[in-house]
PDB file of N, CA and C in Angstrom:
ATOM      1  N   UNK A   1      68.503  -8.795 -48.291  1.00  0.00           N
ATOM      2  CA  UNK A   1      68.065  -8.372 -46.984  1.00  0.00           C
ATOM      3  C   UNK A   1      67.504  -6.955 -47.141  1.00  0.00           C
ATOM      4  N   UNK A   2      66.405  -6.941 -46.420  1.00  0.00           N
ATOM      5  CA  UNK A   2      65.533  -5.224 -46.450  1.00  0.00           C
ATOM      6  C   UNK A   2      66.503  -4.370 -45.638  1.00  0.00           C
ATOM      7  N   UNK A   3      66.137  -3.243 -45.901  1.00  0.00           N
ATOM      8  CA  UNK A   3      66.673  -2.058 -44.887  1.00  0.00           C
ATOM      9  C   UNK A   3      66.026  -2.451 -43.753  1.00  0.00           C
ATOM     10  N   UNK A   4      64.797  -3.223 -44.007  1.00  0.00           N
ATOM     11  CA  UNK A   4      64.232  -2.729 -42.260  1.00  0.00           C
ATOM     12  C   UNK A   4      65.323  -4.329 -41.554  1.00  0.00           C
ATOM     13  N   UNK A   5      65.426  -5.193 -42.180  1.00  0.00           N
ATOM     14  CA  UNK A   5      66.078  -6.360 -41.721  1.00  0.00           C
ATOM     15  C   UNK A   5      67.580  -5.855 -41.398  1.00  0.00           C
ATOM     16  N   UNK A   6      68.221  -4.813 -42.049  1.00  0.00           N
ATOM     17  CA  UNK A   6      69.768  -4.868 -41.982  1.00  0.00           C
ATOM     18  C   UNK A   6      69.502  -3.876 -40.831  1.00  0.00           C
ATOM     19  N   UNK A   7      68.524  -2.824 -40.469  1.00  0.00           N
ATOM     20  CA  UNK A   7      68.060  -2.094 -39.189  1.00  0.00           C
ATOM     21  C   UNK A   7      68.294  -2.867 -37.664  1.00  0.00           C
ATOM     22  N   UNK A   8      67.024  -4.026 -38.265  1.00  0.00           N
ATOM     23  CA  UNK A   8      67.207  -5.015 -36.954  1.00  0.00           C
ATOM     24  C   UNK A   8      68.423  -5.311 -36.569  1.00  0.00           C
ATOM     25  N   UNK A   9      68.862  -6.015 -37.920  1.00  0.00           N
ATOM     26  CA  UNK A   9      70.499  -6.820 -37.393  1.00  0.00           C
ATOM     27  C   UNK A   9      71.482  -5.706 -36.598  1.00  0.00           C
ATOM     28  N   UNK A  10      71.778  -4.683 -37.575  1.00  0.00           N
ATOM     29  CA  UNK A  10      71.886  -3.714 -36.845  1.00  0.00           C
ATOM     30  C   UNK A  10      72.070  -2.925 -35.292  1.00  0.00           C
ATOM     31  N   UNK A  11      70.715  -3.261 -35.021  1.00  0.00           N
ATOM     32  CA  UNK A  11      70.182  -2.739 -33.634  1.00  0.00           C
ATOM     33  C   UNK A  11      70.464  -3.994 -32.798  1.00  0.00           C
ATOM     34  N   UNK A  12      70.271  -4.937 -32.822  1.00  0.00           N
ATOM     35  CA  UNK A  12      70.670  -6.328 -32.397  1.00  0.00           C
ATOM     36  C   UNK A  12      72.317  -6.534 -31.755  1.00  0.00           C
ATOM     37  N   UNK A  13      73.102  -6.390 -32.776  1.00  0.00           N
ATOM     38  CA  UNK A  13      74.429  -5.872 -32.886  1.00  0.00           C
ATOM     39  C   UNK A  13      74.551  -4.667 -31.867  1.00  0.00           C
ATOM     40  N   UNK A  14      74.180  -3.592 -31.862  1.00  0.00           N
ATOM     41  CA  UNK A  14      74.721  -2.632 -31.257  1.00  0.00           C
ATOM     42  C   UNK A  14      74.161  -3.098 -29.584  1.00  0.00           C
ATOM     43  N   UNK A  15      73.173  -3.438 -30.007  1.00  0.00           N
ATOM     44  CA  UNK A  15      72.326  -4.281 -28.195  1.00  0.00           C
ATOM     45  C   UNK A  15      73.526  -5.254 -27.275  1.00  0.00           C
ATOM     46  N   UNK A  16      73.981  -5.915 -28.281  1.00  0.00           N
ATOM     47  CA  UNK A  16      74.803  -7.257 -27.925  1.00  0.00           C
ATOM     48  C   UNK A  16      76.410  -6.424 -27.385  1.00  0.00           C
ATOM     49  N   UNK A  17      76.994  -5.482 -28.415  1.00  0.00           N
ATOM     50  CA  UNK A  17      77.831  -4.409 -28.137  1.00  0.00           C
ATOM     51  C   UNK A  17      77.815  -3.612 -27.046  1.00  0.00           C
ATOM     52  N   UNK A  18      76.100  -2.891 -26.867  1.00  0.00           N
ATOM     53  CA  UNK A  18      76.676  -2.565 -25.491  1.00  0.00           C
ATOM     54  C   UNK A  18      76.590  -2.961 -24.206  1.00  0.00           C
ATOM     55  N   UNK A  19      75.834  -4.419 -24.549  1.00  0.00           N
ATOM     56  CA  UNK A  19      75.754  -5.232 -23.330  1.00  0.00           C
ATOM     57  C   UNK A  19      77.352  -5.522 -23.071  1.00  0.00           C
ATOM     58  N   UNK A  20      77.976  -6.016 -23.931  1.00  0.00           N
ATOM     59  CA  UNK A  20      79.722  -6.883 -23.841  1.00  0.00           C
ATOM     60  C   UNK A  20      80.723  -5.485 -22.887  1.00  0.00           C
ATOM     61  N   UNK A  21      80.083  -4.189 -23.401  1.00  0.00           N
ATOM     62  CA  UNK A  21      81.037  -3.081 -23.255  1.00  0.00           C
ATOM     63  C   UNK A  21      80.589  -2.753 -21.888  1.00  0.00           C
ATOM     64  N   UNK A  22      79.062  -2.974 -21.518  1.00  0.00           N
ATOM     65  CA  UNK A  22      78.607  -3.011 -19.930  1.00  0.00           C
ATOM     66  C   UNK A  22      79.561  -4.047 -19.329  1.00  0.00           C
ATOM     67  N   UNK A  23      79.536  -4.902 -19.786  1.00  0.00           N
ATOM     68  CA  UNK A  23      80.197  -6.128 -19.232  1.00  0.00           C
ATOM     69  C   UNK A  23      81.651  -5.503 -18.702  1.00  0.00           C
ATOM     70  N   UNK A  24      82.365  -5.098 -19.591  1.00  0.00           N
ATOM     71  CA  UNK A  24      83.604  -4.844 -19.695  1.00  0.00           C
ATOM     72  C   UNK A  24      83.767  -3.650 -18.367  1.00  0.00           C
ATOM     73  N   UNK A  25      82.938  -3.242 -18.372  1.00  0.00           N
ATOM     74  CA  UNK A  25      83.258  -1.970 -17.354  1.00  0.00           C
ATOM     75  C   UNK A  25      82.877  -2.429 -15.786  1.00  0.00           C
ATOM     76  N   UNK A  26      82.350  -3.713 -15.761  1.00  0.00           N
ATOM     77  CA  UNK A  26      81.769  -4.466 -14.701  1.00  0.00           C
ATOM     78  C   UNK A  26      83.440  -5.010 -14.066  1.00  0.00           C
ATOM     79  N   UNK A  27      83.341  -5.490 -14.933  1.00  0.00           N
ATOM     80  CA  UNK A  27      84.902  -6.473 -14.665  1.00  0.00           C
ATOM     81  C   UNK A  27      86.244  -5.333 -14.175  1.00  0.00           C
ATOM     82  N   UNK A  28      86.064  -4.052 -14.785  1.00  0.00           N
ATOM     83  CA  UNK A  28      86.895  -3.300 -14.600  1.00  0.00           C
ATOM     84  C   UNK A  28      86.578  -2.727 -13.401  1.00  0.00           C
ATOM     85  N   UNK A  29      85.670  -2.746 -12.912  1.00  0.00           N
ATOM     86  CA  UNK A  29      85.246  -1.985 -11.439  1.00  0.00           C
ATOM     87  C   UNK A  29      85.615  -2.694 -10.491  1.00  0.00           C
ATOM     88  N   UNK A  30      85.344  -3.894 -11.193  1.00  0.00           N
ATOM     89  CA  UNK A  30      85.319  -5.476 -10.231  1.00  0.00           C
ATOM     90  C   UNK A  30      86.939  -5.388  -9.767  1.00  0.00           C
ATOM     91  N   UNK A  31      87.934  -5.210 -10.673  1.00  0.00           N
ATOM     92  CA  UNK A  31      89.115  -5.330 -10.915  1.00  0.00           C
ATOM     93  C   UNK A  31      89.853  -4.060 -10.065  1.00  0.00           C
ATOM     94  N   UNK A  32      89.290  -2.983 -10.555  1.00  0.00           N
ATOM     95  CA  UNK A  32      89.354  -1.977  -9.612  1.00  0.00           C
ATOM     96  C   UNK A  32      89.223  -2.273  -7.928  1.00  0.00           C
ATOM     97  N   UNK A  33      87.856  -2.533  -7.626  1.00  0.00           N
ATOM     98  CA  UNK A  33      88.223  -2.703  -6.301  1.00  0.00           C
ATOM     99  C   UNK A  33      89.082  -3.943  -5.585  1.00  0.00           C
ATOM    100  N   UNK A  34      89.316  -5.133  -6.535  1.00  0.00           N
ATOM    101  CA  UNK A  34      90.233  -5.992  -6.009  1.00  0.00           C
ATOM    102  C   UNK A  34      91.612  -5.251  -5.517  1.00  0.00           C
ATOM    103  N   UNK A  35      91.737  -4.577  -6.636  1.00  0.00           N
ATOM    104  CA  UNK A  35      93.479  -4.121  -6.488  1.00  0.00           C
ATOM    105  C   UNK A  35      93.365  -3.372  -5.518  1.00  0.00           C
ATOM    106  N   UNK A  36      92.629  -2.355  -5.044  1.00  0.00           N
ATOM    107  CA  UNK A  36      92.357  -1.657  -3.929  1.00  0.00           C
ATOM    108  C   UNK A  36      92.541  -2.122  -2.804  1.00  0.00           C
ATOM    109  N   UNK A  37      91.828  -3.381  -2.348  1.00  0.00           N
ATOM    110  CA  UNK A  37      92.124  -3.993  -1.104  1.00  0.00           C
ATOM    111  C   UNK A  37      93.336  -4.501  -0.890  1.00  0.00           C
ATOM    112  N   UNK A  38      93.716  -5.033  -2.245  1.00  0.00           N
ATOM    113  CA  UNK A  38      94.951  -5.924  -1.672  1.00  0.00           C
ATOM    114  C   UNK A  38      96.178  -4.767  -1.965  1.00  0.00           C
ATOM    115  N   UNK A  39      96.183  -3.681  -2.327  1.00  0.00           N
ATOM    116  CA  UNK A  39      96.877  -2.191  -2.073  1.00  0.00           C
ATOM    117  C   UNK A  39      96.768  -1.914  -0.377  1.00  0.00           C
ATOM    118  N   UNK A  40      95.810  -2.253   0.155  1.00  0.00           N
ATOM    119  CA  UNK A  40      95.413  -1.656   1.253  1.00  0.00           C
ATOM    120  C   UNK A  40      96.166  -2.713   2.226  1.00  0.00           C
ATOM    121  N   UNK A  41      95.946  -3.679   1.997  1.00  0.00           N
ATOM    122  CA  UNK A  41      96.739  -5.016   2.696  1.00  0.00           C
ATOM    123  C   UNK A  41      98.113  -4.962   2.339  1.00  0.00           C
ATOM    124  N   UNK A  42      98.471  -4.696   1.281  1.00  0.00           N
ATOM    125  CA  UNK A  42     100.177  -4.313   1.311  1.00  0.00           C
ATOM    126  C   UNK A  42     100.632  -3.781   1.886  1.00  0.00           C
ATOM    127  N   UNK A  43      99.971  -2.196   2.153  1.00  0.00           N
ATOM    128  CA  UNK A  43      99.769  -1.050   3.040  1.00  0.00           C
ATOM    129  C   UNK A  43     100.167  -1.805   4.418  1.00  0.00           C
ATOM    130  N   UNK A  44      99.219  -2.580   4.831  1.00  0.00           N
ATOM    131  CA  UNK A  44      99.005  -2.926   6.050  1.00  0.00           C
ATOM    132  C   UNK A  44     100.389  -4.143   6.564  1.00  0.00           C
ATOM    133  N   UNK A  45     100.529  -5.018   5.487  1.00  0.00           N
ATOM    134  CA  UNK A  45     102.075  -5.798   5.828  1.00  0.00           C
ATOM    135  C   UNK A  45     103.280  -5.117   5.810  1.00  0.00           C
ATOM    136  N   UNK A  46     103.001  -3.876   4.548  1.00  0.00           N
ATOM    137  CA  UNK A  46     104.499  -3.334   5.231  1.00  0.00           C
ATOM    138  C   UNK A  46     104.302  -2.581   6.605  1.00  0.00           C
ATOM    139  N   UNK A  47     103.430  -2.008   6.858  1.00  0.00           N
ATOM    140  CA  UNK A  47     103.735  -1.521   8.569  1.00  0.00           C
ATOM    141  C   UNK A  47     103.477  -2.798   9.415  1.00  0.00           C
ATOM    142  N   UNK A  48     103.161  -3.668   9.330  1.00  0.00           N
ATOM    143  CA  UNK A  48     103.431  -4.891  10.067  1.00  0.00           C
ATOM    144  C   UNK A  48     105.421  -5.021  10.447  1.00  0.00           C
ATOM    145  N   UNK A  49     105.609  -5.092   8.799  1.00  0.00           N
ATOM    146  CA  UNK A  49     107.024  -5.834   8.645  1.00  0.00           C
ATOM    147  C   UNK A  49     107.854  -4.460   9.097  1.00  0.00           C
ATOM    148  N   UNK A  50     107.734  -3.318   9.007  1.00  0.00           N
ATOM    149  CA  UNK A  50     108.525  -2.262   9.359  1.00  0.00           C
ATOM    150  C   UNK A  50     108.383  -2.479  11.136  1.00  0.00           C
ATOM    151  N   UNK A  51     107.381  -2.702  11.847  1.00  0.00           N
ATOM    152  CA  UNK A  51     107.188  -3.080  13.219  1.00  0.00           C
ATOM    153  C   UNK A  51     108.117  -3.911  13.627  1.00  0.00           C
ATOM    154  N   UNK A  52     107.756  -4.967  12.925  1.00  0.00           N
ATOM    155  CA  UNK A  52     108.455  -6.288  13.376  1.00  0.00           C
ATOM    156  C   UNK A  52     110.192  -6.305  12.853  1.00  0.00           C
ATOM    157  N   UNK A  53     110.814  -5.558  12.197  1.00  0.00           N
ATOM    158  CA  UNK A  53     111.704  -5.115  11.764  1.00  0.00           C
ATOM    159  C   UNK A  53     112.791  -4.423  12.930  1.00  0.00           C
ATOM    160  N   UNK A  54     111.837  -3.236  13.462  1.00  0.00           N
ATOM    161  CA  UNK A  54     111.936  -2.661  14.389  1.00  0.00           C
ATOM    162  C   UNK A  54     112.292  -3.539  15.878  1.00  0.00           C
ATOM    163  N   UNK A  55     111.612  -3.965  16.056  1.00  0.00           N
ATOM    164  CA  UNK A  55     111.211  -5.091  17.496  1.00  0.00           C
ATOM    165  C   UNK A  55     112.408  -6.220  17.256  1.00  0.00           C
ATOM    166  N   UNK A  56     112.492  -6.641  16.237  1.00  0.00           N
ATOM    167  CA  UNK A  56     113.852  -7.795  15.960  1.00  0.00           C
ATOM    168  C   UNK A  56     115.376  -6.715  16.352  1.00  0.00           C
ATOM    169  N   UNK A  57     115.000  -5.371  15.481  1.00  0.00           N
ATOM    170  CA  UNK A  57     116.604  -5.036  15.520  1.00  0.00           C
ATOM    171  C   UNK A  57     116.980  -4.621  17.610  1.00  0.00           C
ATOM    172  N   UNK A  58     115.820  -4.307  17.801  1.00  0.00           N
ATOM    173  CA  UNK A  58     115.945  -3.981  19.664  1.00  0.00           C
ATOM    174  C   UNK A  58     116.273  -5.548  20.406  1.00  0.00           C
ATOM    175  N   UNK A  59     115.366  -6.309  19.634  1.00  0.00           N
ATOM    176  CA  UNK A  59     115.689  -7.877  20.595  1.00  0.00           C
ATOM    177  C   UNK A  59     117.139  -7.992  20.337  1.00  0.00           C
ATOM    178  N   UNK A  60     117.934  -8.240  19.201  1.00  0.00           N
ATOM    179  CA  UNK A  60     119.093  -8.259  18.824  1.00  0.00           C
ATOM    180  C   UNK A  60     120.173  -7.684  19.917  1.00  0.00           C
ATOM    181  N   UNK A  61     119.819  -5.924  19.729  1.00  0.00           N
ATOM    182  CA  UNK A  61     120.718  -5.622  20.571  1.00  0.00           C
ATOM    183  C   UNK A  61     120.790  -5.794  22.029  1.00  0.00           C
ATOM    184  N   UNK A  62     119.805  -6.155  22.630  1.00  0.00           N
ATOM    185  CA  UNK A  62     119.180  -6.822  23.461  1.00  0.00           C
ATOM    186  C   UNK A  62     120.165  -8.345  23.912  1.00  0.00           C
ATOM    187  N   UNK A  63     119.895  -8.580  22.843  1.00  0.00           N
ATOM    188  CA  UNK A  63     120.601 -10.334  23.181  1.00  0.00           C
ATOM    189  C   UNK A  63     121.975  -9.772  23.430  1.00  0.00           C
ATOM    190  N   UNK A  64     122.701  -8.786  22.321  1.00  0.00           N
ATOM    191  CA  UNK A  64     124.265  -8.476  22.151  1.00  0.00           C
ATOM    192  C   UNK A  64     124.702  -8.044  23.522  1.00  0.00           C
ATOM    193  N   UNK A  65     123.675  -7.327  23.966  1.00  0.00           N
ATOM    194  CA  UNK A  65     124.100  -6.631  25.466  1.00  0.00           C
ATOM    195  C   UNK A  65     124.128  -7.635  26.356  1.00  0.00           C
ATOM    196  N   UNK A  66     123.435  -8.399  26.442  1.00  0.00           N
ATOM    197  CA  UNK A  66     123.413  -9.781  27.536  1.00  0.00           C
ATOM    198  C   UNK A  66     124.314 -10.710  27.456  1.00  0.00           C
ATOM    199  N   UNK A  67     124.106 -11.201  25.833  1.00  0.00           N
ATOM    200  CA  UNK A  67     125.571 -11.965  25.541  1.00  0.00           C
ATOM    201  C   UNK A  67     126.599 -11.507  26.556  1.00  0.00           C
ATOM    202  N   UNK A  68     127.327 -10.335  26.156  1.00  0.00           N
ATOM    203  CA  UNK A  68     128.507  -9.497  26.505  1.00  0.00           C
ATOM    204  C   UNK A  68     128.785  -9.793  28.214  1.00  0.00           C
ATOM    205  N   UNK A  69     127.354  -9.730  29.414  1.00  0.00           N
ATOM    206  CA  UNK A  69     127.135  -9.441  30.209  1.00  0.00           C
ATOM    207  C   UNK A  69     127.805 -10.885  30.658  1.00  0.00           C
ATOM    208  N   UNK A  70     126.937 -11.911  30.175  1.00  0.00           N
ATOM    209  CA  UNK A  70     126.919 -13.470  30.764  1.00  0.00           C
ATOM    210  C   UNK A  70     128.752 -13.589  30.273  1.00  0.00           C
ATOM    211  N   UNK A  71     128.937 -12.957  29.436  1.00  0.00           N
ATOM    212  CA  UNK A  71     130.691 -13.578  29.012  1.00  0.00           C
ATOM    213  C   UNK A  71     131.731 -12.856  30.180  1.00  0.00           C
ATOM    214  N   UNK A  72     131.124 -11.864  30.707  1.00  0.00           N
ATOM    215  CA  UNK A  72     131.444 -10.805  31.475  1.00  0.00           C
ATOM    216  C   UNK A  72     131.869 -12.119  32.889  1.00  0.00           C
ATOM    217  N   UNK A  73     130.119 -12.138  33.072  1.00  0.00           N
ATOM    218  CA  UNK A  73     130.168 -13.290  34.092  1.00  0.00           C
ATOM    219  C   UNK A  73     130.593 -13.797  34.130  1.00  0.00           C
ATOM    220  N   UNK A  74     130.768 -15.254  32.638  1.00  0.00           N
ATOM    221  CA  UNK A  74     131.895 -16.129  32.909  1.00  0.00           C
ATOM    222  C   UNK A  74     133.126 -16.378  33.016  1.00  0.00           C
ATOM    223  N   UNK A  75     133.542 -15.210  32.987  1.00  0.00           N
ATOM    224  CA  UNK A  75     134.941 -14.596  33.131  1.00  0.00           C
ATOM    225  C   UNK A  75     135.216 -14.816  34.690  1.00  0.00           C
ATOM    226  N   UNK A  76     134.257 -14.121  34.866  1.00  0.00           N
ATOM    227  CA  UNK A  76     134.482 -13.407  36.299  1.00  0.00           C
ATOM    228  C   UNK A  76     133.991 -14.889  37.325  1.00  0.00           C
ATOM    229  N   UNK A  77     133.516 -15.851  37.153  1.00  0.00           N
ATOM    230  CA  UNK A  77     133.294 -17.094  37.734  1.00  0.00           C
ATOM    231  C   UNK A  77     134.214 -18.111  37.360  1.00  0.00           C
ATOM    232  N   UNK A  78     135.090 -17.940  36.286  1.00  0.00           N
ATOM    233  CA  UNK A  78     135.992 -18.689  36.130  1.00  0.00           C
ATOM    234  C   UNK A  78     137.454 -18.402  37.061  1.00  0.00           C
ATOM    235  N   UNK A  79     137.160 -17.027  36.184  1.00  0.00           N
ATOM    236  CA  UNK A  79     138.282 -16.187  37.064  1.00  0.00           C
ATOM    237  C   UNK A  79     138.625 -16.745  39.626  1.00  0.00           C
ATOM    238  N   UNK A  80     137.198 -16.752  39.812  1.00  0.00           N
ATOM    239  CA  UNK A  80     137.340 -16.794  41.043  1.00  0.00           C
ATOM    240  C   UNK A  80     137.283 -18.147  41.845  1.00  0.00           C
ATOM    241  N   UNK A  81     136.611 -19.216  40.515  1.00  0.00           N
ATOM    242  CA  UNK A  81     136.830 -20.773  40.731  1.00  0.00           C
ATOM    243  C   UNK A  81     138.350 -20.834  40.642  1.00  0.00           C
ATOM    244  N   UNK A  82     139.225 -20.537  39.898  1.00  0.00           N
ATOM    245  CA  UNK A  82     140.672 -20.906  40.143  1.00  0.00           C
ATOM    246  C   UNK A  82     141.468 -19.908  41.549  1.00  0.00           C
ATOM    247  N   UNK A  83     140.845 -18.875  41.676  1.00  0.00           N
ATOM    248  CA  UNK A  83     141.465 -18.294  43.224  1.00  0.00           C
ATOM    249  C   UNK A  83     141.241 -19.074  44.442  1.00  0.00           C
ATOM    250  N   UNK A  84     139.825 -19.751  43.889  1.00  0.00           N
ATOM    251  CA  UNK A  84     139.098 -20.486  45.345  1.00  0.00           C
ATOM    252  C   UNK A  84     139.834 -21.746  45.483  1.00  0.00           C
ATOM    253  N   UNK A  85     140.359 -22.615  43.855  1.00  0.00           N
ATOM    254  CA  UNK A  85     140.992 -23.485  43.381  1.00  0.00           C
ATOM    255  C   UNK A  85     142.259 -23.114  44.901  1.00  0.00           C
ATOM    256  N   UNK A  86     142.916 -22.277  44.369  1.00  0.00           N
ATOM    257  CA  UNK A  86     144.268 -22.012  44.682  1.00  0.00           C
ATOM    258  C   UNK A  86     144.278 -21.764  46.398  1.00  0.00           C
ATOM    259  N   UNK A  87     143.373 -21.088  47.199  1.00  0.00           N
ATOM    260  CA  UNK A  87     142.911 -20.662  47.717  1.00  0.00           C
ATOM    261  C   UNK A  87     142.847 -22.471  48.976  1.00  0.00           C
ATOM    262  N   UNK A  88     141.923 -23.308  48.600  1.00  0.00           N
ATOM    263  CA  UNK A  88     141.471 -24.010  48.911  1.00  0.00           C
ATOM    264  C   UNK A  88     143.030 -25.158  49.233  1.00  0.00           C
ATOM    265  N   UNK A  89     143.677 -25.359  48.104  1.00  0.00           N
ATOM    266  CA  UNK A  89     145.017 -25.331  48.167  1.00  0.00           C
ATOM    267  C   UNK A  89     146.038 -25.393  49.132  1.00  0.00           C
ATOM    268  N   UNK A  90     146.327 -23.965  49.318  1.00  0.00           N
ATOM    269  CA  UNK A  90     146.914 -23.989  50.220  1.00  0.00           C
ATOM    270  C   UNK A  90     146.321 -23.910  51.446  1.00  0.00           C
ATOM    271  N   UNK A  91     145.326 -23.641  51.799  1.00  0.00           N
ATOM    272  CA  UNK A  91     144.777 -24.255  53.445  1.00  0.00           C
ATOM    273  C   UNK A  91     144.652 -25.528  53.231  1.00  0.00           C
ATOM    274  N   UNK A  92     144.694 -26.525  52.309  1.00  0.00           N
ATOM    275  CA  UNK A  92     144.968 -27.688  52.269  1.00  0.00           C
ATOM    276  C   UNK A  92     146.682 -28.097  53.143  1.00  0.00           C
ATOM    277  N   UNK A  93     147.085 -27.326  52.334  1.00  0.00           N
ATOM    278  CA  UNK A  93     148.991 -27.463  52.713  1.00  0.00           C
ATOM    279  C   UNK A  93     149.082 -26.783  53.952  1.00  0.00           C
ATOM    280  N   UNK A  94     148.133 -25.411  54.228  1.00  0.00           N
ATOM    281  CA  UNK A  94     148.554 -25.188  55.806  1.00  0.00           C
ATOM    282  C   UNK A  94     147.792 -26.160  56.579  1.00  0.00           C
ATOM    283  N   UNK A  95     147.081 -26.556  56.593  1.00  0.00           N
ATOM    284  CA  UNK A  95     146.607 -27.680  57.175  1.00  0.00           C
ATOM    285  C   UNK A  95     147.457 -29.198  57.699  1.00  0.00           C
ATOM    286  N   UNK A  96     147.860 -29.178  56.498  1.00  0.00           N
ATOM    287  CA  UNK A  96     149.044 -30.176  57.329  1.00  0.00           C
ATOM    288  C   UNK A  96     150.177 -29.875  57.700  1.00  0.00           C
ATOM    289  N   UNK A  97     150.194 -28.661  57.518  1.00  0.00           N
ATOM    290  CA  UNK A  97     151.929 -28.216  58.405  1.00  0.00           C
ATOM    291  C   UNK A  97     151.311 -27.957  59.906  1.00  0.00           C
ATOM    292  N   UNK A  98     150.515 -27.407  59.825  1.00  0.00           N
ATOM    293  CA  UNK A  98     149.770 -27.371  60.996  1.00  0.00           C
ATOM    294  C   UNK A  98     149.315 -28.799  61.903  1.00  0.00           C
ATOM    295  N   UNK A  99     149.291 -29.528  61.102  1.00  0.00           N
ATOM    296  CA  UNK A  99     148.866 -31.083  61.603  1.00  0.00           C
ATOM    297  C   UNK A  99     150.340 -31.911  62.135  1.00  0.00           C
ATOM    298  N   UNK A 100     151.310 -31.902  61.262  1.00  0.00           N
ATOM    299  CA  UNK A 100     152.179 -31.644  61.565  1.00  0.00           C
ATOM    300  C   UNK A 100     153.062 -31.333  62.746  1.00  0.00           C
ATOM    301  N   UNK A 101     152.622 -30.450  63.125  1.00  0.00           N
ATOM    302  CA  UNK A 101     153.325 -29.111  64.436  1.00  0.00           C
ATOM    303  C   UNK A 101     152.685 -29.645  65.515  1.00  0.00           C
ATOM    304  N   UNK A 102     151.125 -30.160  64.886  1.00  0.00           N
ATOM    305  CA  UNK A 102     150.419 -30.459  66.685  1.00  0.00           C
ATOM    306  C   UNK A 102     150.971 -31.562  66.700  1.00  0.00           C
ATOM    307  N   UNK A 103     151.173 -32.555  66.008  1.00  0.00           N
ATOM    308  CA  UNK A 103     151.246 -34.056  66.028  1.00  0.00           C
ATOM    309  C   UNK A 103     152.610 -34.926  65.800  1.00  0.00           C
ATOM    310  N   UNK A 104     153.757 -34.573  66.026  1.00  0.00           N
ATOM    311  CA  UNK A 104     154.772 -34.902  65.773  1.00  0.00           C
ATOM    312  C   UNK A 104     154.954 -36.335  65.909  1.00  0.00           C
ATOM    313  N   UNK A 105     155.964 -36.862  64.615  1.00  0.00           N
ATOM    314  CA  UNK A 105     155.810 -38.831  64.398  1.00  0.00           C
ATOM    315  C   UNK A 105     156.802 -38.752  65.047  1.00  0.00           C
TER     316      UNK A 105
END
């Protein structure tokens, strides 16, 4: 092979080299800005999930306080169904002593 042939090959070679090494820096830019966005979208789900984090732990206490409230209630409706129970009761029983008194057998 001539010098001027091992030149070409040479130059050929280094052509093909820095096309691959263009290449390479393509892909890396390319790569670069992928990771960027989806950095930016991570960004963006964790303040989503820190929101929604937020908003769950208030509904929660939310529910805990109501819970508490309605048990409160059913206390307090149970509690006054058996007075009314009792209540109902005995004007049942004064009722017939009273029935009784007007109505003698």
């Amino acid at each position: 092979m001539s010098v001027t042939q091992q030149g070409a090959a040479l130059q050929a070679c280094n052509n093909e080299l820095v096309s691959c090494i263009d290449e390479l820096h393509e892909r890396r830019r390319e790569l670069a800005r992928i990771i960027k966005q989806e950095e930016e979208e991570e960004t963006r789900l964790l303040q989503n999930i820190s929101v929604l984090t937020d908003k769950v732990g208030h509904i929660r206490e939310t529910i805990a306080a109501r819970a508490e409230e309605k048990a409160t209630l059913d206390r307090a409706i149970a509690e006054a169904n058996a007075t009314y129970m009792k209540i109902l009761e005995s004007s049942e029983s004064l009722l017939s002593v009273v029935k009784n008194l007007v109505r003698p057998h």
